[in-house]
PDB file of N, CA and C in Angstrom:
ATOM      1  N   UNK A   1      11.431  -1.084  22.316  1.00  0.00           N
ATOM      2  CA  UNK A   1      12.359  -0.404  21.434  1.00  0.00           C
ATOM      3  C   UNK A   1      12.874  -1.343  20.339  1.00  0.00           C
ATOM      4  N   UNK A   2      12.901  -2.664  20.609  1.00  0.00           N
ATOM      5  CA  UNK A   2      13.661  -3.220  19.964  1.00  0.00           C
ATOM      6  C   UNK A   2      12.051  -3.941  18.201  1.00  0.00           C
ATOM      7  N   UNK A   3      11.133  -3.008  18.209  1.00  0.00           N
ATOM      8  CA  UNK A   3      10.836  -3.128  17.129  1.00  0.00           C
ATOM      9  C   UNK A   3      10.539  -1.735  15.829  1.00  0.00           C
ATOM     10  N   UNK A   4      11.433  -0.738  16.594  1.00  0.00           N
ATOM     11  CA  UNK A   4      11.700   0.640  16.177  1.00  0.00           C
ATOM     12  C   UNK A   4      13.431   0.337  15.082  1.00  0.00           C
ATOM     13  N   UNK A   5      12.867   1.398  14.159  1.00  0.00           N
ATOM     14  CA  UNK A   5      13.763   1.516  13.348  1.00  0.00           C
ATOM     15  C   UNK A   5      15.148   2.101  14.028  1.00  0.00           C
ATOM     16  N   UNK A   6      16.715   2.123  13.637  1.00  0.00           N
ATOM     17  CA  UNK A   6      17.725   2.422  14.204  1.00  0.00           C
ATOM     18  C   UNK A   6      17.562   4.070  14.484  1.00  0.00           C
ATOM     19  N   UNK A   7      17.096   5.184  13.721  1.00  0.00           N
ATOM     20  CA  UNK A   7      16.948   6.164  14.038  1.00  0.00           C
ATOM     21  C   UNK A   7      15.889   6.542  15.189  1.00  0.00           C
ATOM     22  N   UNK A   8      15.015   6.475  15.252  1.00  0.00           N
ATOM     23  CA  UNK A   8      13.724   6.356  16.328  1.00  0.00           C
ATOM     24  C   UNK A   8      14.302   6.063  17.509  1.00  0.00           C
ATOM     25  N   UNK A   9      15.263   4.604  18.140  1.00  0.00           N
ATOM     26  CA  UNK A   9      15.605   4.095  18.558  1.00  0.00           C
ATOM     27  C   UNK A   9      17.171   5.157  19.215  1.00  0.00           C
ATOM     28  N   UNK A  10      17.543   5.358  18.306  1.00  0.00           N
ATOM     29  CA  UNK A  10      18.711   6.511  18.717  1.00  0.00           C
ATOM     30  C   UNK A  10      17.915   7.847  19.457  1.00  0.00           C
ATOM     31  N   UNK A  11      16.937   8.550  18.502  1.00  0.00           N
ATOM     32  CA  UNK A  11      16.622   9.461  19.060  1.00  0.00           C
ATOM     33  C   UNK A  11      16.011   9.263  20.333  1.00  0.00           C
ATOM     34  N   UNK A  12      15.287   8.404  20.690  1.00  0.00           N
ATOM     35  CA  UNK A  12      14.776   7.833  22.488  1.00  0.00           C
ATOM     36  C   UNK A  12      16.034   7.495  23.065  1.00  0.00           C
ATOM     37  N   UNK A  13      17.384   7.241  23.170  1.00  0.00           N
ATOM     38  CA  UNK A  13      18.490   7.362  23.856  1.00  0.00           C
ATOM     39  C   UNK A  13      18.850   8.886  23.849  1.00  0.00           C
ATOM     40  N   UNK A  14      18.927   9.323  22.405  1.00  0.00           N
ATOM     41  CA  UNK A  14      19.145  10.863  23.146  1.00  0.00           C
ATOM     42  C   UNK A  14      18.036  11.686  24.103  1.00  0.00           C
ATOM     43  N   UNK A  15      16.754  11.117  23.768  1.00  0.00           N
ATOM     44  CA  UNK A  15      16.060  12.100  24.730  1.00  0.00           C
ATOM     45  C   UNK A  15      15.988  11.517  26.297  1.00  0.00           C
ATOM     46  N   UNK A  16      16.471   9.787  26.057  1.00  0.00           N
ATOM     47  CA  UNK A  16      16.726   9.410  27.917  1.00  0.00           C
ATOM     48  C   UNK A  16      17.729   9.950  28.417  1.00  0.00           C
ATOM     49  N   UNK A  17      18.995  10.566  27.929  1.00  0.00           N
ATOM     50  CA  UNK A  17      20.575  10.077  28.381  1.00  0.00           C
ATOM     51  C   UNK A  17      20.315  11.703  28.581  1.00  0.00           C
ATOM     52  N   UNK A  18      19.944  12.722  28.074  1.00  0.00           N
ATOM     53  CA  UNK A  18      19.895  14.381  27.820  1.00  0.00           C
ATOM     54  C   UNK A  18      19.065  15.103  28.642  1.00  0.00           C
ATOM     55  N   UNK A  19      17.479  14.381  28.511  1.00  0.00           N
ATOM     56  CA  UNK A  19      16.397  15.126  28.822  1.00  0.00           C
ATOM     57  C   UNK A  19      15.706  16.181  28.275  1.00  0.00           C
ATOM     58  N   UNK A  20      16.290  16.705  26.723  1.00  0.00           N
ATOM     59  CA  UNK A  20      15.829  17.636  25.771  1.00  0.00           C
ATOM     60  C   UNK A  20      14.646  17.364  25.460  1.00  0.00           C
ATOM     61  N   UNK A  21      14.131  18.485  24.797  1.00  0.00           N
ATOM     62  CA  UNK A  21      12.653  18.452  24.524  1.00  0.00           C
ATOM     63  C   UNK A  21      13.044  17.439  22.704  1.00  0.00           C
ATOM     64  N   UNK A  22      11.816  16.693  22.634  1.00  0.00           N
ATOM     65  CA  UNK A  22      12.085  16.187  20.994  1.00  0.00           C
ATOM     66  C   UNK A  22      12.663  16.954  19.906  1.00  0.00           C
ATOM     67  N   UNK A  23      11.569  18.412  19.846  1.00  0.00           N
ATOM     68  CA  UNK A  23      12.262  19.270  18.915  1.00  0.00           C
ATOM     69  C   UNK A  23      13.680  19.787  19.181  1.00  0.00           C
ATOM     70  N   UNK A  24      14.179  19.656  20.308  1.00  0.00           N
ATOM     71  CA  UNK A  24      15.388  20.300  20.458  1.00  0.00           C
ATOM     72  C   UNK A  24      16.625  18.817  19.821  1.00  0.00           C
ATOM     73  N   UNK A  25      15.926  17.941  19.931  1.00  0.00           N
ATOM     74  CA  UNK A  25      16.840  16.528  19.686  1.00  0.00           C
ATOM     75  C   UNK A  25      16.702  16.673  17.727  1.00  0.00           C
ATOM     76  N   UNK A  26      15.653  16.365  17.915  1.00  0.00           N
ATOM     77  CA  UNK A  26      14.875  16.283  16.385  1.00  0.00           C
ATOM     78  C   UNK A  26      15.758  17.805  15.287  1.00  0.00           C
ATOM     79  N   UNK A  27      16.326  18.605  16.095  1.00  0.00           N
ATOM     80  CA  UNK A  27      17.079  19.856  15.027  1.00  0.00           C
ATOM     81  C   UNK A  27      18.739  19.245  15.238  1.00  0.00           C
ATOM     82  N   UNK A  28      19.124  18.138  15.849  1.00  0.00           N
ATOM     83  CA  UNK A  28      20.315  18.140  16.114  1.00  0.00           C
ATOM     84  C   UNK A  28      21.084  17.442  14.187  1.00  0.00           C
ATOM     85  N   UNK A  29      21.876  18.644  14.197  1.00  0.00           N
ATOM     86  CA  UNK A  29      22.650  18.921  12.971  1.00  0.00           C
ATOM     87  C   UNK A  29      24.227  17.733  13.224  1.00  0.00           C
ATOM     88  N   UNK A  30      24.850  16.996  12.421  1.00  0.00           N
ATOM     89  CA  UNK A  30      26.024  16.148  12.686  1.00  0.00           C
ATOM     90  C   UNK A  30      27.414  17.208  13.022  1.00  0.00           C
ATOM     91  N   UNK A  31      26.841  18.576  12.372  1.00  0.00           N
ATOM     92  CA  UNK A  31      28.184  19.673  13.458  1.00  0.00           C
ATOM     93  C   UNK A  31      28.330  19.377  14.931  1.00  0.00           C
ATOM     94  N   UNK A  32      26.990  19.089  15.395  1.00  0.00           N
ATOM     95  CA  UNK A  32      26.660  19.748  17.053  1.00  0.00           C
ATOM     96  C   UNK A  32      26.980  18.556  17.953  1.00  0.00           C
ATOM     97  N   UNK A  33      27.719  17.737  17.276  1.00  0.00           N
ATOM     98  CA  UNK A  33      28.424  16.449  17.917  1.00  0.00           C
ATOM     99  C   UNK A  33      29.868  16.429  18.122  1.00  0.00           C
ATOM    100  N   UNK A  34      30.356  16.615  19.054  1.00  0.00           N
ATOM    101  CA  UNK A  34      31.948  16.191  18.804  1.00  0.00           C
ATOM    102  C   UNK A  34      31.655  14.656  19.593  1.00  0.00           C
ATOM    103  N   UNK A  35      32.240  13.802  18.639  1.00  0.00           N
ATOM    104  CA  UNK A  35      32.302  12.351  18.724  1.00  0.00           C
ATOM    105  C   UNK A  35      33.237  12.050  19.649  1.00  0.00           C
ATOM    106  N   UNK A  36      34.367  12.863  19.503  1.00  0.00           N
ATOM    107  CA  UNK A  36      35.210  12.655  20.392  1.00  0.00           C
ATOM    108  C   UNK A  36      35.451  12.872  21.643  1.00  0.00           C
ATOM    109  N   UNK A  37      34.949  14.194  22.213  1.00  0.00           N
ATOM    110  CA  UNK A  37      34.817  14.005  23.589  1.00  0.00           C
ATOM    111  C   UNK A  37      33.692  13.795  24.189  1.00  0.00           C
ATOM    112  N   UNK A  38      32.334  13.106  23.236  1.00  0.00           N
ATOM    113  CA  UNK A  38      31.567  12.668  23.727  1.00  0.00           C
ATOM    114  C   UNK A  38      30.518  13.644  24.205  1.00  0.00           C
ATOM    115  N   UNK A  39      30.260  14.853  23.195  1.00  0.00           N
ATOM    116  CA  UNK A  39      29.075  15.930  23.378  1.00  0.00           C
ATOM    117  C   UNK A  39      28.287  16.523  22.821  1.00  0.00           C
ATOM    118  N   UNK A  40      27.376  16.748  22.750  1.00  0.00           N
ATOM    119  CA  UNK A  40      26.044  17.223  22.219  1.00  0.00           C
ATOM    120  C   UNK A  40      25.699  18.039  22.118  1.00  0.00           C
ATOM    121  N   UNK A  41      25.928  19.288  21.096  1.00  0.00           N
ATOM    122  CA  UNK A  41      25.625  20.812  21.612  1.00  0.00           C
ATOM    123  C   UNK A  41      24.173  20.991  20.885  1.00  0.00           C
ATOM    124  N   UNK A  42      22.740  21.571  21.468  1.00  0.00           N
ATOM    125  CA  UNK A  42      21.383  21.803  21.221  1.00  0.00           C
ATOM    126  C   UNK A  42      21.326  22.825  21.427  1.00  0.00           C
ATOM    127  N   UNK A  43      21.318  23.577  19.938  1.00  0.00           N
ATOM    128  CA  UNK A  43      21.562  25.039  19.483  1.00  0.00           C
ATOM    129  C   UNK A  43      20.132  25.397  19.169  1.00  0.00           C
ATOM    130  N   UNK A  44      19.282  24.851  19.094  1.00  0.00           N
ATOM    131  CA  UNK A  44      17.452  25.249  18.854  1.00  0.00           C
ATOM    132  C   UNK A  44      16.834  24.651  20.343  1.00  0.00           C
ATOM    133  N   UNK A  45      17.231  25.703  21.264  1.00  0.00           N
ATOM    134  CA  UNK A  45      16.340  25.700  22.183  1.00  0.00           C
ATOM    135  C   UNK A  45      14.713  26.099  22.067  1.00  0.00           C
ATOM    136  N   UNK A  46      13.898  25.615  22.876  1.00  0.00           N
ATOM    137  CA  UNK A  46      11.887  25.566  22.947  1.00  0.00           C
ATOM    138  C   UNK A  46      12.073  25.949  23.997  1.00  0.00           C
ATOM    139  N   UNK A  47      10.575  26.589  23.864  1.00  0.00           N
ATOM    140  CA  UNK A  47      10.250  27.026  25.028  1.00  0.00           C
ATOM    141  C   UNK A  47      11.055  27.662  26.394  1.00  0.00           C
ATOM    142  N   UNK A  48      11.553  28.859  25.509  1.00  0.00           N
ATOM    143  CA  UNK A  48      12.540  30.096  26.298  1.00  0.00           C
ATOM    144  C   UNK A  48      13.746  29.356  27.395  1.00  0.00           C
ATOM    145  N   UNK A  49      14.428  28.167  26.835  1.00  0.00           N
ATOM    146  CA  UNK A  49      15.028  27.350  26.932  1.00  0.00           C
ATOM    147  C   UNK A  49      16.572  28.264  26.262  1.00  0.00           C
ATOM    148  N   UNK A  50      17.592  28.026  26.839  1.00  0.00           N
ATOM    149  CA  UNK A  50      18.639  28.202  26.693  1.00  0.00           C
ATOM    150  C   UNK A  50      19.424  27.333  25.690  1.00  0.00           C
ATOM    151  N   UNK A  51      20.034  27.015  24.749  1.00  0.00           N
ATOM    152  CA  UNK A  51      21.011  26.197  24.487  1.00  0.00           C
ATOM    153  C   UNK A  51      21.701  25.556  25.306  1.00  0.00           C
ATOM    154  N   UNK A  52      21.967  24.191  25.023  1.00  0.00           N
ATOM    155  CA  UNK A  52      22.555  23.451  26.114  1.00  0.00           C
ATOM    156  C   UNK A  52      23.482  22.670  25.447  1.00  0.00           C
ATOM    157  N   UNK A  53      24.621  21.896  26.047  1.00  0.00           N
ATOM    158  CA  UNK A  53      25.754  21.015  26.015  1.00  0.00           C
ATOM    159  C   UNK A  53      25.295  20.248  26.845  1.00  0.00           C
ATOM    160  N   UNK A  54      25.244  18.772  26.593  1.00  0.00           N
ATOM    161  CA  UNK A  54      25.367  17.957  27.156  1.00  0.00           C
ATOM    162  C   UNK A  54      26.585  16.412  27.027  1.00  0.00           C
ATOM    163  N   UNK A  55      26.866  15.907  27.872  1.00  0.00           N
ATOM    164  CA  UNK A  55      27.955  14.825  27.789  1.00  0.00           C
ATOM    165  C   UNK A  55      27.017  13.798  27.703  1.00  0.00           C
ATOM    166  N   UNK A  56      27.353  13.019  26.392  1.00  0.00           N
ATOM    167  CA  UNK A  56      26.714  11.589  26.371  1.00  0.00           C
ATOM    168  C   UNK A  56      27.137  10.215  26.708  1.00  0.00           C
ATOM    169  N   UNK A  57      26.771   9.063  26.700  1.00  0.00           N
ATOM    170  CA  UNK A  57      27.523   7.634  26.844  1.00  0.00           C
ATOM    171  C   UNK A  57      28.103   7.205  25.435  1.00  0.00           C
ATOM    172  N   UNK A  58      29.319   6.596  25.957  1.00  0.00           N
ATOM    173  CA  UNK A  58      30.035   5.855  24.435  1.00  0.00           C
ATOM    174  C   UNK A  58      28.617   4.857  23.308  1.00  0.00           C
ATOM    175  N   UNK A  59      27.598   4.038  24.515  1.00  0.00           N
ATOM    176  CA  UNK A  59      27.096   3.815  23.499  1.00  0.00           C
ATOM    177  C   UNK A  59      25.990   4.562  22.356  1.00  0.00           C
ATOM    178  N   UNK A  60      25.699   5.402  23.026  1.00  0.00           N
ATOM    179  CA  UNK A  60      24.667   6.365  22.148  1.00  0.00           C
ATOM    180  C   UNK A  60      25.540   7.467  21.331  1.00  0.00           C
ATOM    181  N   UNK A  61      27.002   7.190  21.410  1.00  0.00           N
ATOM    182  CA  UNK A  61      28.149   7.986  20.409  1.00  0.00           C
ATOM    183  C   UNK A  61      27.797   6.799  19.133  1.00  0.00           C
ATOM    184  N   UNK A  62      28.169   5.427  19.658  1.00  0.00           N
ATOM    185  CA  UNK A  62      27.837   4.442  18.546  1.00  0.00           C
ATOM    186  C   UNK A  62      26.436   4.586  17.543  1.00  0.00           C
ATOM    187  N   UNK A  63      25.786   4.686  18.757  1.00  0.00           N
ATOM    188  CA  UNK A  63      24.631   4.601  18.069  1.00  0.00           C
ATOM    189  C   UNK A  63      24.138   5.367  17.048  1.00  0.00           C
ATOM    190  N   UNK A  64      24.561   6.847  17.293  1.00  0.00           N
ATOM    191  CA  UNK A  64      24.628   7.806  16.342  1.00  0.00           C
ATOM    192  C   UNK A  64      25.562   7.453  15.203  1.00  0.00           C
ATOM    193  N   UNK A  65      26.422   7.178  15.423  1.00  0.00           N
ATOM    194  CA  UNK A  65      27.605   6.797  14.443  1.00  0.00           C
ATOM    195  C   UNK A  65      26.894   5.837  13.238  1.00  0.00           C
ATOM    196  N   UNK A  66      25.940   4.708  13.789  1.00  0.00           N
ATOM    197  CA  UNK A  66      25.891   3.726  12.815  1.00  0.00           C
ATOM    198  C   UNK A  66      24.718   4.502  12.204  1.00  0.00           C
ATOM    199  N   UNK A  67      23.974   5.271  12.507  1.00  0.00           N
ATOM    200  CA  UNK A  67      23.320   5.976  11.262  1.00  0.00           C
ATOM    201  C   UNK A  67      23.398   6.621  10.019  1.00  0.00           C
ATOM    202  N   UNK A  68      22.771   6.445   8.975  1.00  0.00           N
ATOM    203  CA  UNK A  68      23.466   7.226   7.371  1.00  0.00           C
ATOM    204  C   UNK A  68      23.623   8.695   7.951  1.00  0.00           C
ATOM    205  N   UNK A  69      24.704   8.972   7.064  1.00  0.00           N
ATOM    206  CA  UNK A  69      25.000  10.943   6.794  1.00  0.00           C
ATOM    207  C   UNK A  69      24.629  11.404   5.746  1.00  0.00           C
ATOM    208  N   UNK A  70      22.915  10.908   5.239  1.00  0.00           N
ATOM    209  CA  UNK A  70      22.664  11.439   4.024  1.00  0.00           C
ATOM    210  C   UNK A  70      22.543  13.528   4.160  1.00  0.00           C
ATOM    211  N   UNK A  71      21.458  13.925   5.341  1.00  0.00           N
ATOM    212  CA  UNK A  71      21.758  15.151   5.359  1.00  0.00           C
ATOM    213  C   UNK A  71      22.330  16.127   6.652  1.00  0.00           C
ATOM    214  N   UNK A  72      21.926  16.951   6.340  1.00  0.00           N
ATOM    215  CA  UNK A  72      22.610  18.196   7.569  1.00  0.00           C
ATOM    216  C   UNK A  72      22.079  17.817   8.789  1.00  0.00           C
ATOM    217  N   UNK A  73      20.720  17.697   8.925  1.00  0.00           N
ATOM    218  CA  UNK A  73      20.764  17.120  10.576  1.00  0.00           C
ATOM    219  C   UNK A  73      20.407  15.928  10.274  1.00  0.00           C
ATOM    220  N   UNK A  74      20.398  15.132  11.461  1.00  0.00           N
ATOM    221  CA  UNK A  74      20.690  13.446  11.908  1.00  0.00           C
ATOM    222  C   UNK A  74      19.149  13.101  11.794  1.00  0.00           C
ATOM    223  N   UNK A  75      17.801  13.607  11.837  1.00  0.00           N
ATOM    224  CA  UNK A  75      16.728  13.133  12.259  1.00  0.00           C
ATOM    225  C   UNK A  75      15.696  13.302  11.237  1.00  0.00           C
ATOM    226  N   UNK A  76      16.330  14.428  10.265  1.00  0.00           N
ATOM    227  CA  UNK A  76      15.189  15.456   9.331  1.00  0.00           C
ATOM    228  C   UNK A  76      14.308  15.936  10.044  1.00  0.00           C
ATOM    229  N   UNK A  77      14.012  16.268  11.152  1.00  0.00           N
ATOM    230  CA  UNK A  77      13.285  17.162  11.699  1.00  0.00           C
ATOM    231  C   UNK A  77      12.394  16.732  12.382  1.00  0.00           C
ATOM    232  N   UNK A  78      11.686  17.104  13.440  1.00  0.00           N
ATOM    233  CA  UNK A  78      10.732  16.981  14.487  1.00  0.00           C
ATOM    234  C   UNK A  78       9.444  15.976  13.704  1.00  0.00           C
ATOM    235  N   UNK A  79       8.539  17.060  12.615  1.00  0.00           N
ATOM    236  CA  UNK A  79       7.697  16.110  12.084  1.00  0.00           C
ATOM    237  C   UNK A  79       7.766  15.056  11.709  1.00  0.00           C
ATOM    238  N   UNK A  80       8.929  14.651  10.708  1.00  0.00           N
ATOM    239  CA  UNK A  80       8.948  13.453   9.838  1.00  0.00           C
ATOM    240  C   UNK A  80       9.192  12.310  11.358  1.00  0.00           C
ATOM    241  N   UNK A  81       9.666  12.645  12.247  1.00  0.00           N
ATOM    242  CA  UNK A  81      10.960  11.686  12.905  1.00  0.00           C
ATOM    243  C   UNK A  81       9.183  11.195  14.409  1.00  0.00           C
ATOM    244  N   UNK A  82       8.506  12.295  14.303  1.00  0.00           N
ATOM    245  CA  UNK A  82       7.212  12.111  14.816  1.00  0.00           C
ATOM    246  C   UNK A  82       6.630  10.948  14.525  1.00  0.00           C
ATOM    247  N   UNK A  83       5.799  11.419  13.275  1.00  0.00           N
ATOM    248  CA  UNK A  83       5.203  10.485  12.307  1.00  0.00           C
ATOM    249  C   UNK A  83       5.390   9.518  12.314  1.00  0.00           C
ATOM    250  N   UNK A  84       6.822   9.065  12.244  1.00  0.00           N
ATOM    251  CA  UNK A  84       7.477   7.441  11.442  1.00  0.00           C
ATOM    252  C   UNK A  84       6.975   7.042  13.380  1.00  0.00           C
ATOM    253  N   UNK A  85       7.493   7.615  14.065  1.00  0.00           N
ATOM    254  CA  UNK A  85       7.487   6.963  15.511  1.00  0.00           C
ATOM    255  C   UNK A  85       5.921   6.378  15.696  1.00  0.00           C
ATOM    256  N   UNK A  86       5.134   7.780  15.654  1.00  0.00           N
ATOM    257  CA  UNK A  86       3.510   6.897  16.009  1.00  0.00           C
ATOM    258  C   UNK A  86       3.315   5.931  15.258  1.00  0.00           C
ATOM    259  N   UNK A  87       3.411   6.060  13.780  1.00  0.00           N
ATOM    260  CA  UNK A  87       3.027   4.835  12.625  1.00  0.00           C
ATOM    261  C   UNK A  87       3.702   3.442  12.985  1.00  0.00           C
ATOM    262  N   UNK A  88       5.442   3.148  13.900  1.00  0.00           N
ATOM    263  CA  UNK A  88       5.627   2.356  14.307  1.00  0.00           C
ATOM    264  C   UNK A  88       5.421   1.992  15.463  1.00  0.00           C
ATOM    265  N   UNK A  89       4.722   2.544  16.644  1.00  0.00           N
ATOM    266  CA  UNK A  89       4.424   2.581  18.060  1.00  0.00           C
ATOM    267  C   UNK A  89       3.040   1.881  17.229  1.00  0.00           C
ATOM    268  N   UNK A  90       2.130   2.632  16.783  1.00  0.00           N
ATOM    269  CA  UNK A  90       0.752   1.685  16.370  1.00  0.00           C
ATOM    270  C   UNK A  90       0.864   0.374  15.802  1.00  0.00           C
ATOM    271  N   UNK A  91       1.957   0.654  14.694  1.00  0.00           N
ATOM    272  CA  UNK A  91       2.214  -1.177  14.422  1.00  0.00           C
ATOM    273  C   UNK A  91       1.970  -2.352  15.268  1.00  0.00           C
ATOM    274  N   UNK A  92       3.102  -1.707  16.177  1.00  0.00           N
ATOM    275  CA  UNK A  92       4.071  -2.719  17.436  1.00  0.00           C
ATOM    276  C   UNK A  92       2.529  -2.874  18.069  1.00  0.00           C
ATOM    277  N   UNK A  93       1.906  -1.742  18.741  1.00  0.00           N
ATOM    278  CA  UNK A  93       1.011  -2.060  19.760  1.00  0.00           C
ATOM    279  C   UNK A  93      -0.229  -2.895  19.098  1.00  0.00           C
ATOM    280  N   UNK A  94      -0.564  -3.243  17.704  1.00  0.00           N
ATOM    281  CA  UNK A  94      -1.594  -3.939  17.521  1.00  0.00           C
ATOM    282  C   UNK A  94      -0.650  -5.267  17.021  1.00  0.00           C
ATOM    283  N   UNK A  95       0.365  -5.583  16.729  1.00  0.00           N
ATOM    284  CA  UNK A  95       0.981  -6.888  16.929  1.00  0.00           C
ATOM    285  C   UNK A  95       1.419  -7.657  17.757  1.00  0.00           C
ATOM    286  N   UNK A  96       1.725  -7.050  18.930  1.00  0.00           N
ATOM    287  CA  UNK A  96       1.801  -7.323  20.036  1.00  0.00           C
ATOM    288  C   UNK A  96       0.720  -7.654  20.939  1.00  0.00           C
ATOM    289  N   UNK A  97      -0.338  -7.132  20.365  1.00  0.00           N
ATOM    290  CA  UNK A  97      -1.888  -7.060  20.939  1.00  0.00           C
ATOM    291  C   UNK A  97      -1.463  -6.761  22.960  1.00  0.00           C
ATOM    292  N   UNK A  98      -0.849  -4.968  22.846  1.00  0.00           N
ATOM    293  CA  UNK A  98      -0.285  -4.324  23.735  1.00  0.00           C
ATOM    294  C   UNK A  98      -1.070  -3.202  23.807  1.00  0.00           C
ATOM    295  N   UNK A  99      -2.305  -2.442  23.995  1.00  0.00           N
ATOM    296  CA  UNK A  99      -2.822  -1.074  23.692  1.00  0.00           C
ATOM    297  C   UNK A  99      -1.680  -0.174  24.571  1.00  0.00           C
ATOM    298  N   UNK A 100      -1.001  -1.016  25.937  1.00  0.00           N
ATOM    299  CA  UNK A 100      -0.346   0.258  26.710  1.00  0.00           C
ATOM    300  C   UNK A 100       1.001   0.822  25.587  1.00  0.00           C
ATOM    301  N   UNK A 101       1.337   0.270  24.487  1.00  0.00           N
ATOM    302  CA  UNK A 101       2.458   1.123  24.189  1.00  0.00           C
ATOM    303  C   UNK A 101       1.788   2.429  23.920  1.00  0.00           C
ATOM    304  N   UNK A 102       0.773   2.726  23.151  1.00  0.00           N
ATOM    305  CA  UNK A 102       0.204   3.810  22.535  1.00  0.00           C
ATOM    306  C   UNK A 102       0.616   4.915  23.403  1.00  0.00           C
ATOM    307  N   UNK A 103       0.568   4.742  25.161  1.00  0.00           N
ATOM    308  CA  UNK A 103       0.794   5.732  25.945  1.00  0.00           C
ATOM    309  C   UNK A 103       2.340   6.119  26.052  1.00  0.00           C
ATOM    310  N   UNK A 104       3.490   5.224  25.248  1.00  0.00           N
ATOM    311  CA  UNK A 104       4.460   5.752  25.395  1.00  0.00           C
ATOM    312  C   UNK A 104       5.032   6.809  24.550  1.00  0.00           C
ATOM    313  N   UNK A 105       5.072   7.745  24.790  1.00  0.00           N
ATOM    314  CA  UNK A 105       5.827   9.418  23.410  1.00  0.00           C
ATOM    315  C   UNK A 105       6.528   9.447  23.854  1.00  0.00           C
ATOM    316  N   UNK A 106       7.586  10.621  22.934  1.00  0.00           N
ATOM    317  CA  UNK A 106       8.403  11.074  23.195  1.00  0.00           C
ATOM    318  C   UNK A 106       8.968  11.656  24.586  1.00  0.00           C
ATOM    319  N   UNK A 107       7.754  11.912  24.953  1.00  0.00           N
ATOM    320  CA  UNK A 107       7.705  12.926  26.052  1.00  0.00           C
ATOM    321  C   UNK A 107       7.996  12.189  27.560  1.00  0.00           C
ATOM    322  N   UNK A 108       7.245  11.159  27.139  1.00  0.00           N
ATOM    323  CA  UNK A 108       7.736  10.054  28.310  1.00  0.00           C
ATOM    324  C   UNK A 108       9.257   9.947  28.524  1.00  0.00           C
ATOM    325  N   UNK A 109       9.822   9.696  27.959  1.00  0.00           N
ATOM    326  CA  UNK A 109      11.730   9.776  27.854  1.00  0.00           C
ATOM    327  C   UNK A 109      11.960  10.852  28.831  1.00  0.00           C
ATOM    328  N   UNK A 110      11.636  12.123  28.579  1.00  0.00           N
ATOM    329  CA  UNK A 110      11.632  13.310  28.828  1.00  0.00           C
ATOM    330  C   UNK A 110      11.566  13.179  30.683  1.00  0.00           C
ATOM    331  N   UNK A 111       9.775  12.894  31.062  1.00  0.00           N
ATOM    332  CA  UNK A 111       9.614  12.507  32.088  1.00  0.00           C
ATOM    333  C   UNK A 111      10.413  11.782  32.691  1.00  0.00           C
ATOM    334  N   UNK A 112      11.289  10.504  32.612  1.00  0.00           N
ATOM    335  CA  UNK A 112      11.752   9.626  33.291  1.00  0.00           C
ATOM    336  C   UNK A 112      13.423  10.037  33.422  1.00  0.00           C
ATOM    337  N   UNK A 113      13.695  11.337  32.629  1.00  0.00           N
ATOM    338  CA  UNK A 113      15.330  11.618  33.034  1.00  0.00           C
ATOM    339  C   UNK A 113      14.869  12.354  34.258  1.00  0.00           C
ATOM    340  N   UNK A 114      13.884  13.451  33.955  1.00  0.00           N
ATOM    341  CA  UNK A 114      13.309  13.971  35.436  1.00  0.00           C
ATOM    342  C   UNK A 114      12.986  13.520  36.023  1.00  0.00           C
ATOM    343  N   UNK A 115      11.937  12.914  36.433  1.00  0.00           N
ATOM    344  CA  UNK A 115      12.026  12.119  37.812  1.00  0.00           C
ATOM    345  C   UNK A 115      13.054  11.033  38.005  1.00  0.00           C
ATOM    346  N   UNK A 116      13.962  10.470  37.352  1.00  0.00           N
ATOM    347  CA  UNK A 116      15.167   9.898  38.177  1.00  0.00           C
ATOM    348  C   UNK A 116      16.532  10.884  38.871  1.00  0.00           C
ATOM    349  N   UNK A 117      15.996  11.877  38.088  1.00  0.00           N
ATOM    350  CA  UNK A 117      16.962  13.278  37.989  1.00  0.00           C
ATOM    351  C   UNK A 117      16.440  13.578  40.359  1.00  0.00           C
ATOM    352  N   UNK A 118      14.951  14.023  40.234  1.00  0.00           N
ATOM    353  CA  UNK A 118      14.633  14.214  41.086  1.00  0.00           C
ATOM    354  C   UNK A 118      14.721  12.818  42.504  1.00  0.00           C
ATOM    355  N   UNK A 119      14.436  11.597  41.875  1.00  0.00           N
ATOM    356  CA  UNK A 119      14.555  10.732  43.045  1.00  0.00           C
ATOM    357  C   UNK A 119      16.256  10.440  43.693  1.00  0.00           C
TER     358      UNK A 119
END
């Protein structure tokens, strides 16, 4: 993580700390935050998914915080926030001369709130 840009890097805390699907992270608008009591409301539910509230940690309140408020949502959207991720996951993994990052996505995050959820 620590050769991912600050947004990328935020959005993989929200999808560890939550367990949302990317696109459901990736639509999150700076309304759907109250900073203050520390919650997350994911109003574009996938896949016949409900809307959800979730309670986050103070540091991924920060973390969001230190990002620009250029627009309405925090990520610009699923594709762009995609893209930049593989183009820097491929970087990292041929400078590192690492092929296993390639296997880490989004989705992995996803996996590991569930199965710690389940163990």
């Amino acid at each position: 993580m620590a050769g991912l840009t600050p947004k990328i890097v935020t959005l993989g805390q929200i999808l560890k700390e939550t367990g949302v699907r990317v696109g459901e992270a990736a639509a999150l608008k700076w309304v759907d935050i109250d900073f203050e009591r520390k919650i997350m409301t994911f109003n574009n539910p996938e896949k016949r998914s409900l809307p959800r509230i979730k309670r986050v940690s103070d540091k991924l309140i920060t973390m969001v915080n230190r990002l620009p408020r250029k627009q309405e949502r925090i990520f610009g959207g699923r594709g762009s926030i995609e893209a930049r991720y593989n183009y820097q996951r491929k970087r990292l993994a041929y400078k590192l001369d690492n092929p296993r990052l390639l296997k880490i996505t989004f989705h992995t995050f996803r996996q590991l709130v569930w199965h710690n959820a389940i163990s």
